[in-house]
C-alpha atoms as a PDB file:
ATOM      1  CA  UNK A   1     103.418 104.305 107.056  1.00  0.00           C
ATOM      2  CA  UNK A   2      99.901 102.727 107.244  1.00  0.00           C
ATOM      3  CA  UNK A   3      96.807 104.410 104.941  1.00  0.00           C
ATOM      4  CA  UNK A   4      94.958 105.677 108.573  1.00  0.00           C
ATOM      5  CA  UNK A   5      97.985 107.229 109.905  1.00  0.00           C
ATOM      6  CA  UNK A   6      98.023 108.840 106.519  1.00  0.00           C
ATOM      7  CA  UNK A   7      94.673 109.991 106.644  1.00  0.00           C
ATOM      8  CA  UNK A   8      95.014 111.088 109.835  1.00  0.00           C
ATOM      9  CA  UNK A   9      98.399 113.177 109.303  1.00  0.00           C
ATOM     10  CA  UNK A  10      96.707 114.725 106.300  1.00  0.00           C
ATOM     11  CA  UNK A  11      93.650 115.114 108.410  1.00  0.00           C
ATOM     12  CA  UNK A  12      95.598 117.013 111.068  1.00  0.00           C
ATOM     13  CA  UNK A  13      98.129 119.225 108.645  1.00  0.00           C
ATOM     14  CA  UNK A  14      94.655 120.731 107.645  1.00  0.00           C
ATOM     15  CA  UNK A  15      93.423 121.110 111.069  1.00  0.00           C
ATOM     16  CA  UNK A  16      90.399 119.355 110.163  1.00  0.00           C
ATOM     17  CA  UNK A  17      88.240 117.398 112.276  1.00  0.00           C
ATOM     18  CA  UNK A  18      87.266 113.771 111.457  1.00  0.00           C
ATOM     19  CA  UNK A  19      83.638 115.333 110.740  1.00  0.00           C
ATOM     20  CA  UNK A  20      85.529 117.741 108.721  1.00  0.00           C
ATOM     21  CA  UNK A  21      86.929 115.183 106.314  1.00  0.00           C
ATOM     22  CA  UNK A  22      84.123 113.401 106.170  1.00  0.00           C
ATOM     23  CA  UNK A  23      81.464 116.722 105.044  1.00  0.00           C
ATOM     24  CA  UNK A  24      83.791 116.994 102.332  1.00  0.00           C
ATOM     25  CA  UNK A  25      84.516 113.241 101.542  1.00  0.00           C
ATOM     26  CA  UNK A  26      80.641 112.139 101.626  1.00  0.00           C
ATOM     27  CA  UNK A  27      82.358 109.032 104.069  1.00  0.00           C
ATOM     28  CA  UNK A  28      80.689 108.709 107.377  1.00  0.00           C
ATOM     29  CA  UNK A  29      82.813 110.058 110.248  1.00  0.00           C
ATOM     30  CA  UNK A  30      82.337 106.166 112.070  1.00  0.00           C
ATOM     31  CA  UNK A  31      84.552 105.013 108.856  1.00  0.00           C
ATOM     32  CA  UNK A  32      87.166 107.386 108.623  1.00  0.00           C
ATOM     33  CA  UNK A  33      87.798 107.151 112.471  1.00  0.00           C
ATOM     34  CA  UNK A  34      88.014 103.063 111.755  1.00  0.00           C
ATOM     35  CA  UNK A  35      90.358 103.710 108.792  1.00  0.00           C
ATOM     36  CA  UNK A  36      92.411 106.048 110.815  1.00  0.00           C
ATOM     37  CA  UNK A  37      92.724 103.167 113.519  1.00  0.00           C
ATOM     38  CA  UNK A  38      93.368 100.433 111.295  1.00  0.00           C
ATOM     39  CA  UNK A  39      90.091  98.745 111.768  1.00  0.00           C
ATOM     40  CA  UNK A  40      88.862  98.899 107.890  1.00  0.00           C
ATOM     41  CA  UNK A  41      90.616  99.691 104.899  1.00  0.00           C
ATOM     42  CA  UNK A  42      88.394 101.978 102.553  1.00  0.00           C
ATOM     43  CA  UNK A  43      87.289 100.970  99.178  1.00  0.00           C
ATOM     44  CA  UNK A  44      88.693 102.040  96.063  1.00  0.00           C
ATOM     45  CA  UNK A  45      85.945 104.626  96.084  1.00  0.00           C
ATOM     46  CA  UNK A  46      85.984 106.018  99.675  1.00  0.00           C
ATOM     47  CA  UNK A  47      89.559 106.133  99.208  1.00  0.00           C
ATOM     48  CA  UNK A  48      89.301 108.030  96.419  1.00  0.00           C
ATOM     49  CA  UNK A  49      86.749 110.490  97.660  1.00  0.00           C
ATOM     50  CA  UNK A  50      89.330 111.094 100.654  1.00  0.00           C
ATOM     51  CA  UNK A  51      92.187 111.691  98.647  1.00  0.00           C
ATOM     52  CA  UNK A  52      90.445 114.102  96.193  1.00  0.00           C
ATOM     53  CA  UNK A  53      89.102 115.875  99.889  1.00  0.00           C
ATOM     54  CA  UNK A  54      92.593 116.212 101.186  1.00  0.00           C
ATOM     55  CA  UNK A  55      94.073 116.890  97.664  1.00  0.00           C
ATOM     56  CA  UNK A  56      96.479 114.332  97.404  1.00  0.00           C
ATOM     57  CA  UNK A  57      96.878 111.638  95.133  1.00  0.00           C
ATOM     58  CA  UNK A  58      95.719 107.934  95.507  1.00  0.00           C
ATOM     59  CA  UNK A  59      99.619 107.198  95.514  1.00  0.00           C
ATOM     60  CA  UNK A  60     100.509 109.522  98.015  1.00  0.00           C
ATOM     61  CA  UNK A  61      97.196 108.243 100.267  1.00  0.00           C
ATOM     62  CA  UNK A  62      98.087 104.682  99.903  1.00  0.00           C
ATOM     63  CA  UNK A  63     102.225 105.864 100.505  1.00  0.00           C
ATOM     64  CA  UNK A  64     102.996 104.099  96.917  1.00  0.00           C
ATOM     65  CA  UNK A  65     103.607 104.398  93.706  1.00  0.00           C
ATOM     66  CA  UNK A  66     105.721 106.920  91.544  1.00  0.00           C
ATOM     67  CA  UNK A  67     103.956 110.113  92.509  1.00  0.00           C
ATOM     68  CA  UNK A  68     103.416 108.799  96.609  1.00  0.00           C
ATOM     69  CA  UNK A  69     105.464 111.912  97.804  1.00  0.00           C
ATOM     70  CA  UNK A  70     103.716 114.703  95.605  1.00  0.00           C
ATOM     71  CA  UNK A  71     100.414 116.110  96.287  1.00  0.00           C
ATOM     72  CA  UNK A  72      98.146 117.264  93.722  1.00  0.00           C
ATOM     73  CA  UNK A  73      99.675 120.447  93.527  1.00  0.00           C
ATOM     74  CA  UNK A  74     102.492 119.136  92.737  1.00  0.00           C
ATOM     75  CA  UNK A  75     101.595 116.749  90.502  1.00  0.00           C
ATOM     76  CA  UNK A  76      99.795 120.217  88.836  1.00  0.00           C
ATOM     77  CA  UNK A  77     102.944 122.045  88.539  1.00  0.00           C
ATOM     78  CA  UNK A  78     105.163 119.110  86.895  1.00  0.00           C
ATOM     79  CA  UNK A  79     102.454 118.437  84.451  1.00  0.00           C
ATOM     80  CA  UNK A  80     102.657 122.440  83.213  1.00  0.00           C
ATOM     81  CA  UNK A  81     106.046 122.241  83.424  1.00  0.00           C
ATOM     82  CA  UNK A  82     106.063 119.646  80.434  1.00  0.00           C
ATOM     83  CA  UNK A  83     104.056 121.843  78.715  1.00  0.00           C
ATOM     84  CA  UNK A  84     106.432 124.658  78.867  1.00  0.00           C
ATOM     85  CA  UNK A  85     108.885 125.163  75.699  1.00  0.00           C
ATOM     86  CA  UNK A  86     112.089 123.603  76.030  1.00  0.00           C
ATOM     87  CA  UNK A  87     114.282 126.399  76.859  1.00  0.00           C
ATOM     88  CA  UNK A  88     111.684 128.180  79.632  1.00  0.00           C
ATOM     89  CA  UNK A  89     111.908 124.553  81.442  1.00  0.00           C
ATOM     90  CA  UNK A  90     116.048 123.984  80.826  1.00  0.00           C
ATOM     91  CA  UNK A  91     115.969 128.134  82.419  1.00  0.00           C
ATOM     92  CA  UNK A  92     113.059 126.421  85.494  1.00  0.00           C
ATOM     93  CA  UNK A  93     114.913 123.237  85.951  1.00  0.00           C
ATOM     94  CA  UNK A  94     118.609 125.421  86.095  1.00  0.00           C
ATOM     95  CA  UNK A  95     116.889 127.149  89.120  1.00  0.00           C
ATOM     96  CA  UNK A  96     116.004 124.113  90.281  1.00  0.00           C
ATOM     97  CA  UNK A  97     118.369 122.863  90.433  1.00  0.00           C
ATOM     98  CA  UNK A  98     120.559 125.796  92.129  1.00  0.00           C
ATOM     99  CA  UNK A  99     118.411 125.851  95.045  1.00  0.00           C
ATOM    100  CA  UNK A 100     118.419 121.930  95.790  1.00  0.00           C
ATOM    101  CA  UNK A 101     122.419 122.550  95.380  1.00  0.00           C
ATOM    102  CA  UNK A 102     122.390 125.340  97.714  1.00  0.00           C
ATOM    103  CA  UNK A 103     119.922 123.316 100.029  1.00  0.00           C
ATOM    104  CA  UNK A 104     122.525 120.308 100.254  1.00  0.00           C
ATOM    105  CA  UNK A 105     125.415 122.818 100.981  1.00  0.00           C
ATOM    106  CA  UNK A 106     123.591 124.452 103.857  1.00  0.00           C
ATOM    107  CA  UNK A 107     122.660 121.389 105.129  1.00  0.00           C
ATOM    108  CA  UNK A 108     126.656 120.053 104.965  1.00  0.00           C
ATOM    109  CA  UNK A 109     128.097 122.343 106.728  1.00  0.00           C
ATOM    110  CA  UNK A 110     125.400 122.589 109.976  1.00  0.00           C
ATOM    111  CA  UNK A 111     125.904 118.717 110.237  1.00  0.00           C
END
């Protein structure tokens, strides 16, 4: 997926506006509508003010790297997670772990 239609899916999961994004980016609206199109490609820095806006990572506005799929929150959680004593995260990651099983089942046996 291109870094516009990224922006712009982000953009629209928020139901912001492309003024919207840019009040709380600092980039003009002209610029995010050409990124959106595919007629610039931000700088390091506008990119970076968008993905802080939209609270996503730089990976997951560019659609690579390791942590591409997670947004910040995300990225949040995993971080505490490591934090966590070794048996509270074998309990979280046993939970975990149950659901994505049971998720997989469900999703078997309606195919």
């Amino acid at each position: 997926m291109n870094k516009g239609k990224i922006i712009a899916d982000l953009r629209d999961k928020l139901a912001w506006s492309q003024t919207d994004l840019a009040d709380k980016s600092g980039v003009s609206r002209v610029m995010i509508g050409k990124y959106e199109r595919g007629e610039a490609v931000p700088s390091i820095d506008a990119a970076k003010r968008i993905a802080d806006a939209l609270e996503v990572s730089m990976d997951y506005l560019v659609g690579e790297g390791i942590n591409a799929r997670f947004d910040k929150k995300t990225l949040k959680r995993l971080e505490e997670l490591e934090l966590l004593e070794e048996e509270k995260k074998r309990v979280l990651y046993d939970l975990i772990d149950t659901y994505i099983r049971d998720a997989k089942a469900r999703k078997a046996y309606t195919q």
